[in-house]
C-alpha atoms as a PDB file:
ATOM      1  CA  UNK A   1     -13.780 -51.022 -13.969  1.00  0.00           C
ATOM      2  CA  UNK A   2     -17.169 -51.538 -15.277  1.00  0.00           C
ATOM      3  CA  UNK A   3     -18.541 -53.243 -12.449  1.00  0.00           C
ATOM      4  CA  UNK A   4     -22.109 -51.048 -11.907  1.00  0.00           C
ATOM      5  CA  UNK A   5     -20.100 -49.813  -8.976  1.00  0.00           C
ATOM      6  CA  UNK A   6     -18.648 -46.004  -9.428  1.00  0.00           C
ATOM      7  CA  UNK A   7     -15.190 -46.757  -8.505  1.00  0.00           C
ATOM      8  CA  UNK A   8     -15.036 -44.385  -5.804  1.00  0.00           C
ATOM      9  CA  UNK A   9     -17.006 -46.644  -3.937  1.00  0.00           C
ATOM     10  CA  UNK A  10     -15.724 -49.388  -4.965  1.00  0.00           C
ATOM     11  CA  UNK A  11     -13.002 -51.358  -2.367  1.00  0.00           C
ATOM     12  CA  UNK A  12     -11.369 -53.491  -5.043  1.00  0.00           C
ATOM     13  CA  UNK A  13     -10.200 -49.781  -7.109  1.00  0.00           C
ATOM     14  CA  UNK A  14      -7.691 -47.358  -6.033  1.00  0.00           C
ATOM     15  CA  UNK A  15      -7.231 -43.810  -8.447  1.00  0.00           C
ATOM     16  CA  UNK A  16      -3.762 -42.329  -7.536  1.00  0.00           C
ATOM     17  CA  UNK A  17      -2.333 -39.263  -8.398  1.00  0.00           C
ATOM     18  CA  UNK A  18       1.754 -40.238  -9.068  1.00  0.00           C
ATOM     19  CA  UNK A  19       4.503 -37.556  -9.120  1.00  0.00           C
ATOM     20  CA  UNK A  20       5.866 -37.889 -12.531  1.00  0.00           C
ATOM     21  CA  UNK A  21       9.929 -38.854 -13.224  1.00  0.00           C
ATOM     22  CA  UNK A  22      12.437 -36.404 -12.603  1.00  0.00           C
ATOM     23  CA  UNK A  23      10.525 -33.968 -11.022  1.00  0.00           C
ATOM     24  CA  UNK A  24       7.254 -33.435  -9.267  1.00  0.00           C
ATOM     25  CA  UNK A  25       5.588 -30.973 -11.581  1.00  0.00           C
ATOM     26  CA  UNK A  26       4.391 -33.759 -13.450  1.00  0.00           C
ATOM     27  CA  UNK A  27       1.791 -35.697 -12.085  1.00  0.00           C
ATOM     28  CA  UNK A  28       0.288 -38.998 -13.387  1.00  0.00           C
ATOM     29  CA  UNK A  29      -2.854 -40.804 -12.534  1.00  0.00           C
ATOM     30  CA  UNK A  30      -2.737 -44.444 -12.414  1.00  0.00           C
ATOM     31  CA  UNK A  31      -5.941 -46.914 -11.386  1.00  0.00           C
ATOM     32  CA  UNK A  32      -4.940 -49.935  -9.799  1.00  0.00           C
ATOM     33  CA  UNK A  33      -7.670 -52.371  -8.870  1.00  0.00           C
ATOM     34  CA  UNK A  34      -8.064 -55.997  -8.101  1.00  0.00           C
ATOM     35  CA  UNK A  35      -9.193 -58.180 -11.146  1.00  0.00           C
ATOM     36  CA  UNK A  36     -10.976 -60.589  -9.348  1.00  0.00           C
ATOM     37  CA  UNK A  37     -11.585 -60.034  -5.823  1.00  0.00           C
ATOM     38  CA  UNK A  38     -12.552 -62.415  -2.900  1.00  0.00           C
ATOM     39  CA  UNK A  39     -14.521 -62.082   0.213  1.00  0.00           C
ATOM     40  CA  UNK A  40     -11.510 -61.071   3.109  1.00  0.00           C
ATOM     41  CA  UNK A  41      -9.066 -59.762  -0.014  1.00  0.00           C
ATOM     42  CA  UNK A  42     -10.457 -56.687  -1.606  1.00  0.00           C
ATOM     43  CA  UNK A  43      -9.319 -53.935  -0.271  1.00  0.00           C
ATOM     44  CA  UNK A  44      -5.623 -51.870  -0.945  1.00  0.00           C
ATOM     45  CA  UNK A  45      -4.134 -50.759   2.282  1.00  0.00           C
ATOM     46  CA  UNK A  46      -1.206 -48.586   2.979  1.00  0.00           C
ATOM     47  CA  UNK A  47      -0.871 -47.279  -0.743  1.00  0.00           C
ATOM     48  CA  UNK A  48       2.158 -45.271  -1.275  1.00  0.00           C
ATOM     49  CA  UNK A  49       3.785 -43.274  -4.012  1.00  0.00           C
ATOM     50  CA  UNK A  50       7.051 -42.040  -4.667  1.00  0.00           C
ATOM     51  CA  UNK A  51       8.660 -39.924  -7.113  1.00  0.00           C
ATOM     52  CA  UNK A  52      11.908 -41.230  -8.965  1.00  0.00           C
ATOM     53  CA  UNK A  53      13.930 -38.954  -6.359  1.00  0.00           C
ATOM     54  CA  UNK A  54      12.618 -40.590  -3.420  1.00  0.00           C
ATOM     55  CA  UNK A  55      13.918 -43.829  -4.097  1.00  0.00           C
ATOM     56  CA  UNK A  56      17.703 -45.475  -5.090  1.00  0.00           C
ATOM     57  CA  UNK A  57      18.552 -44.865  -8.208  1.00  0.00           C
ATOM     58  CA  UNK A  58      18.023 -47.485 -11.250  1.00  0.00           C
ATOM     59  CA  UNK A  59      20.943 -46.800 -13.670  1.00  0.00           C
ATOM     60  CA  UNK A  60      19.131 -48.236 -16.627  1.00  0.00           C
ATOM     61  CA  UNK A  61      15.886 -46.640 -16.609  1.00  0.00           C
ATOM     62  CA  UNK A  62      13.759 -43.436 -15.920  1.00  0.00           C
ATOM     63  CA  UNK A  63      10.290 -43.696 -13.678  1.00  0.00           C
ATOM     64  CA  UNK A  64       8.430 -40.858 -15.479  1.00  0.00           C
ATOM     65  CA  UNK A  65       5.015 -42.114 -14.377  1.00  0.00           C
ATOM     66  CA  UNK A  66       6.623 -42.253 -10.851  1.00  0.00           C
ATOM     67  CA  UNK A  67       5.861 -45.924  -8.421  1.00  0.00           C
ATOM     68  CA  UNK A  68       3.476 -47.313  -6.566  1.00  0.00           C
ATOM     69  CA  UNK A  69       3.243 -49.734  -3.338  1.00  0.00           C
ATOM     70  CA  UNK A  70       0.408 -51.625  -2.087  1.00  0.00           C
ATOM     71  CA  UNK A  71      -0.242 -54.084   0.788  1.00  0.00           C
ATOM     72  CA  UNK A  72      -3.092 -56.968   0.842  1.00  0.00           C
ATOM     73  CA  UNK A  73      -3.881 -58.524   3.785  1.00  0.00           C
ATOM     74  CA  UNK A  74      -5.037 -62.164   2.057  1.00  0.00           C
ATOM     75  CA  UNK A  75      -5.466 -65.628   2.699  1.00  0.00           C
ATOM     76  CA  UNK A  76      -5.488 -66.783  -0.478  1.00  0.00           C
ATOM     77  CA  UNK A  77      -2.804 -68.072  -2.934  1.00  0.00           C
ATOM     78  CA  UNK A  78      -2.495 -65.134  -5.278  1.00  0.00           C
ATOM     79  CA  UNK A  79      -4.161 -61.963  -6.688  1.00  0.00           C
ATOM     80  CA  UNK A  80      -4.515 -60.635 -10.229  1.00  0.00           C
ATOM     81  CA  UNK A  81      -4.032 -57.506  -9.802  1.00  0.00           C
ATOM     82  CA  UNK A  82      -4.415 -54.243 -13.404  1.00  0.00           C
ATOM     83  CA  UNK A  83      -2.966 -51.026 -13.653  1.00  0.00           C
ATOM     84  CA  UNK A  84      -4.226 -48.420 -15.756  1.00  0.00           C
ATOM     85  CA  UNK A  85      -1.862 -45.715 -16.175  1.00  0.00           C
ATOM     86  CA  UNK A  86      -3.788 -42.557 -17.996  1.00  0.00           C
ATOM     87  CA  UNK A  87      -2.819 -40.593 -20.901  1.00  0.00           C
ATOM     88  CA  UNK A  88      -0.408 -43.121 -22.040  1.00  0.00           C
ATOM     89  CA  UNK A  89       0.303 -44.457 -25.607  1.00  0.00           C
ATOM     90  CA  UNK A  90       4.072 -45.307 -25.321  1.00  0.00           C
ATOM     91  CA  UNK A  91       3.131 -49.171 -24.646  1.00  0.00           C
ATOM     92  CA  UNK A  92       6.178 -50.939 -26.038  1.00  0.00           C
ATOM     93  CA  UNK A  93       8.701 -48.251 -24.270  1.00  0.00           C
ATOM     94  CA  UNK A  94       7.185 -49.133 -20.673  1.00  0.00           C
ATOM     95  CA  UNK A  95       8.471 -51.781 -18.911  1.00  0.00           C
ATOM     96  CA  UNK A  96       7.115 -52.444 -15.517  1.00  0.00           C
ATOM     97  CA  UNK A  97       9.843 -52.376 -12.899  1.00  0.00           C
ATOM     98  CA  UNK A  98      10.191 -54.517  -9.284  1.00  0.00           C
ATOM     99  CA  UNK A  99      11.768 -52.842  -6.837  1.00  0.00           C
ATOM    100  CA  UNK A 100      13.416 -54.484  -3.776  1.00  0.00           C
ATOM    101  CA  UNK A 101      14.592 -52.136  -1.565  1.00  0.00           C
ATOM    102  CA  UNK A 102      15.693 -54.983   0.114  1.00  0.00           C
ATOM    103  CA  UNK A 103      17.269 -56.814  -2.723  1.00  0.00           C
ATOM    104  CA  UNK A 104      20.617 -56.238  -3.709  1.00  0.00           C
ATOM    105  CA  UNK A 105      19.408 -56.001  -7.299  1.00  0.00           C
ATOM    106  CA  UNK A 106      16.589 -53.402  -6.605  1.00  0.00           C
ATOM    107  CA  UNK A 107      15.146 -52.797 -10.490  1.00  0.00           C
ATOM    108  CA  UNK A 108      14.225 -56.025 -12.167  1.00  0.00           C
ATOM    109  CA  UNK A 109      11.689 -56.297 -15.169  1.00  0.00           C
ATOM    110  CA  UNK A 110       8.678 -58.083 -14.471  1.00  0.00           C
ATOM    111  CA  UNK A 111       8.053 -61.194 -16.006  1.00  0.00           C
ATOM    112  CA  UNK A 112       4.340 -62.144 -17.574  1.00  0.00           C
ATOM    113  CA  UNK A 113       3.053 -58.757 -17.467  1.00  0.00           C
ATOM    114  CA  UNK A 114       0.214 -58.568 -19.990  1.00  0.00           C
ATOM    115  CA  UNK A 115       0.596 -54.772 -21.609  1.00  0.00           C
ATOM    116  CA  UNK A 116      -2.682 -53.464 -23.368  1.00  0.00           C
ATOM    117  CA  UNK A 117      -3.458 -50.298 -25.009  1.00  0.00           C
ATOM    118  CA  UNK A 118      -7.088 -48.916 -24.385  1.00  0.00           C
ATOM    119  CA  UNK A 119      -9.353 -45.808 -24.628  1.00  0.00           C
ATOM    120  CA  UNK A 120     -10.165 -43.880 -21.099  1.00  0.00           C
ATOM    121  CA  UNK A 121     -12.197 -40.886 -21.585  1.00  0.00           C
ATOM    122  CA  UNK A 122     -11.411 -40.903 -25.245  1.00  0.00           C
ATOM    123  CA  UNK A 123      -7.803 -40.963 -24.360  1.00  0.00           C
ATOM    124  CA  UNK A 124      -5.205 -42.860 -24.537  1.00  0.00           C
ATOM    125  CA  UNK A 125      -3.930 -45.400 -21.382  1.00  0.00           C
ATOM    126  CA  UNK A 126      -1.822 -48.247 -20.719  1.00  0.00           C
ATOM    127  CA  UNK A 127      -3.421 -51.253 -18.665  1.00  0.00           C
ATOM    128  CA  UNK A 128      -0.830 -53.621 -17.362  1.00  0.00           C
ATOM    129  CA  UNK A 129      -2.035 -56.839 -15.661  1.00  0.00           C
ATOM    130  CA  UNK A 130      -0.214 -59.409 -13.728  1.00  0.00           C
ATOM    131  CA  UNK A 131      -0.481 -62.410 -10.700  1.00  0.00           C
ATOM    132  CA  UNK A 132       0.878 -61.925  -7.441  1.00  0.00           C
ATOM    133  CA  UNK A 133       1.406 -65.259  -5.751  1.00  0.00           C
ATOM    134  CA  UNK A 134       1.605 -65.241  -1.858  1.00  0.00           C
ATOM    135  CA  UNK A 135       5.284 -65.136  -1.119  1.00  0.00           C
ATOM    136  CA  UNK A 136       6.414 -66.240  -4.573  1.00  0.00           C
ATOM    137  CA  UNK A 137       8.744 -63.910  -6.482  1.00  0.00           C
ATOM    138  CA  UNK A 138       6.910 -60.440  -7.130  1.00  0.00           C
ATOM    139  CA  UNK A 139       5.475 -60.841  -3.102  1.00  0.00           C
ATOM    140  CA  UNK A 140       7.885 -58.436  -1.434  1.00  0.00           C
ATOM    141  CA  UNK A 141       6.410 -59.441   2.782  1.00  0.00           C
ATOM    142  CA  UNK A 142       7.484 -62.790   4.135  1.00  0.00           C
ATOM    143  CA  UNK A 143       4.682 -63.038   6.362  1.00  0.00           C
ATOM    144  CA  UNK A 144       1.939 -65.545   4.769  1.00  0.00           C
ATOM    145  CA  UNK A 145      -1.295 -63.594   4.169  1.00  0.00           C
ATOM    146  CA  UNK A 146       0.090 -60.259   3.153  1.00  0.00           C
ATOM    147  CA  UNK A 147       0.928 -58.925  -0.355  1.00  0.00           C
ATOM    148  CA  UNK A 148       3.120 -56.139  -0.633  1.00  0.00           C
ATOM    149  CA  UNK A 149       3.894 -55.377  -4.074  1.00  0.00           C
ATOM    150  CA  UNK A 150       6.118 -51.759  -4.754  1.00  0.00           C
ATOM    151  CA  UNK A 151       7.009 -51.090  -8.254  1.00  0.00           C
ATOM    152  CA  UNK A 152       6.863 -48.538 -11.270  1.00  0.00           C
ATOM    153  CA  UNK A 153       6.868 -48.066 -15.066  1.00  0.00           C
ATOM    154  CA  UNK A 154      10.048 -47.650 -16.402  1.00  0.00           C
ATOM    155  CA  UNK A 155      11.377 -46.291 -19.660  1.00  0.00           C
ATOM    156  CA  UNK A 156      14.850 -47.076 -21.021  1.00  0.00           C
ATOM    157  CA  UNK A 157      17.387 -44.014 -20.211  1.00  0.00           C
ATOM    158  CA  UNK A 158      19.447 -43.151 -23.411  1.00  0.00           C
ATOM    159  CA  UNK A 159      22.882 -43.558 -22.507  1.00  0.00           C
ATOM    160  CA  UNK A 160      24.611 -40.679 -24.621  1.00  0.00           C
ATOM    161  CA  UNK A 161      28.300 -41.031 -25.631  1.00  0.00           C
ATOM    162  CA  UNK A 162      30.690 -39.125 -24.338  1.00  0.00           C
ATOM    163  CA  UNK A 163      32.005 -36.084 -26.735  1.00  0.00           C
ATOM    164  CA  UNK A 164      35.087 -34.672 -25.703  1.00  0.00           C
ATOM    165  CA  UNK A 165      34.850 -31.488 -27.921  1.00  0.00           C
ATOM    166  CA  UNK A 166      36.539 -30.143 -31.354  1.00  0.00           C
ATOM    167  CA  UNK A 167      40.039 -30.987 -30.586  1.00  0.00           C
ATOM    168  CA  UNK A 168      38.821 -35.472 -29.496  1.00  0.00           C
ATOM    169  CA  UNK A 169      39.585 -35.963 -33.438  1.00  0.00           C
ATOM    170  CA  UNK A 170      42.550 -34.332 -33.698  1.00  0.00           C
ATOM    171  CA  UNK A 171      44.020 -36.163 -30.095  1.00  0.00           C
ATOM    172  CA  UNK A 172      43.208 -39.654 -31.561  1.00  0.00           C
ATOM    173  CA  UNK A 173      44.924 -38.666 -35.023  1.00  0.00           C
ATOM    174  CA  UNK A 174      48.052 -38.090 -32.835  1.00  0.00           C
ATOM    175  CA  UNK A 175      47.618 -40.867 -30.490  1.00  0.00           C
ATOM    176  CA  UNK A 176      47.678 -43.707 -33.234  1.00  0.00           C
ATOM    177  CA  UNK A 177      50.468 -41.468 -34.710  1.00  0.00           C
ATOM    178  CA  UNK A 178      52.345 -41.908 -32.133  1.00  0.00           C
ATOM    179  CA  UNK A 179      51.256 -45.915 -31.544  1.00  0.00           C
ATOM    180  CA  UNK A 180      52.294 -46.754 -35.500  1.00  0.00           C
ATOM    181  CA  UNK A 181      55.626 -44.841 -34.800  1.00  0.00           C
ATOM    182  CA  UNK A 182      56.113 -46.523 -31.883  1.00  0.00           C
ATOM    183  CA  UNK A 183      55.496 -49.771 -33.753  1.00  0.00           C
ATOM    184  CA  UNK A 184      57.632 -49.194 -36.133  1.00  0.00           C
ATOM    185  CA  UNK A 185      60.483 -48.232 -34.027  1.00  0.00           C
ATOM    186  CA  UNK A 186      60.081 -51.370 -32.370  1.00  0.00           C
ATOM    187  CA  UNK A 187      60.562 -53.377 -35.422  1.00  0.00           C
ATOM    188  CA  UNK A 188      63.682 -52.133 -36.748  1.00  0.00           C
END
């Protein structure tokens, strides 16, 4: 993060290796780290990472850069909180992704999210930044002071049409056939 600190050291930044979408031979790395971090609030505890398998399923989109969940023990109001999810360039075809476990809505897209393409190692990556208030809406813990916060990067699944081979044609030829006769019948 630029900070004169090499981010291994550094409390405030977290690297994570996350298994990719619908498998785990792909593996992502995303950085998460705290934009602004105050004394008794910089430090990510129990990190997790799931793959889209271990987790229910989200009709609507794929997770190929897999999820993330953090907890901050805070007594503060809010956190700003970046990602940086390497080797990315597909910025307007992520959408970052809530997930409630506990909801009975567990996707929902996130809501002032700022999305920013930049250069890590001469490659590509997508930095998303956002505020976490203290049991406001993205805050999944009800106990004041701690900031859980699971969620993921989600591309839009293509929803393919149904094709119901060489004869589908034919059958609907013969089904409003038989509708127009049966029309007509009616008539006289």
């Amino acid at each position: 993060d630029n900070n004169g600190i090499a981010d291994n050291l550094d409390p405030h930044v977290v690297i994570l290796l996350l298994p990719g979408g619908d498998n785990d031979e792909t593996l992502n790395y995303v950085t998460l780290m705290l934009d602004s971090p105050v004394p008794g609030c910089n430090e990510f505890q129990s990190l997790q990472t799931y793959s889209q398998d271990d987790i229910s399923i989200d009709s609507n989109y794929n997770y190929p850069y897999g999820l993330l969940s953090f907890e901050l023990k805070c007594n503060v109001d809010h956190v700003d909180v970046s990602l940086i999810f390497h080797d990315i360039s597909a910025i307007n075809s992520v959408n970052i992704r809530k997930y409630n476990e506990l909801s009975l809505i567990k996707f929902k897209d996130m809501s002032d999210v700022t999305k920013q393409l930049i250069s890590l190692d001469s490659k590509p990556a997508l930095k998303i930044s956002y505020r976490i208030e203290d049991n406001g809406e993205l805050d999944s813990c009800p106990e004041p002071g701690l900031i859980c916060d699971p969620l993921g990067g989600g591309e839009l699944r293509s929803h393919e049409i149904p094709v119901f081979g060489p004869y589908a044609l034919l059958f609907l030829i013969l089904a409003m056939f038989g509708f127009g006769r049966q029309a007509l019948l009616k008539k006289k």
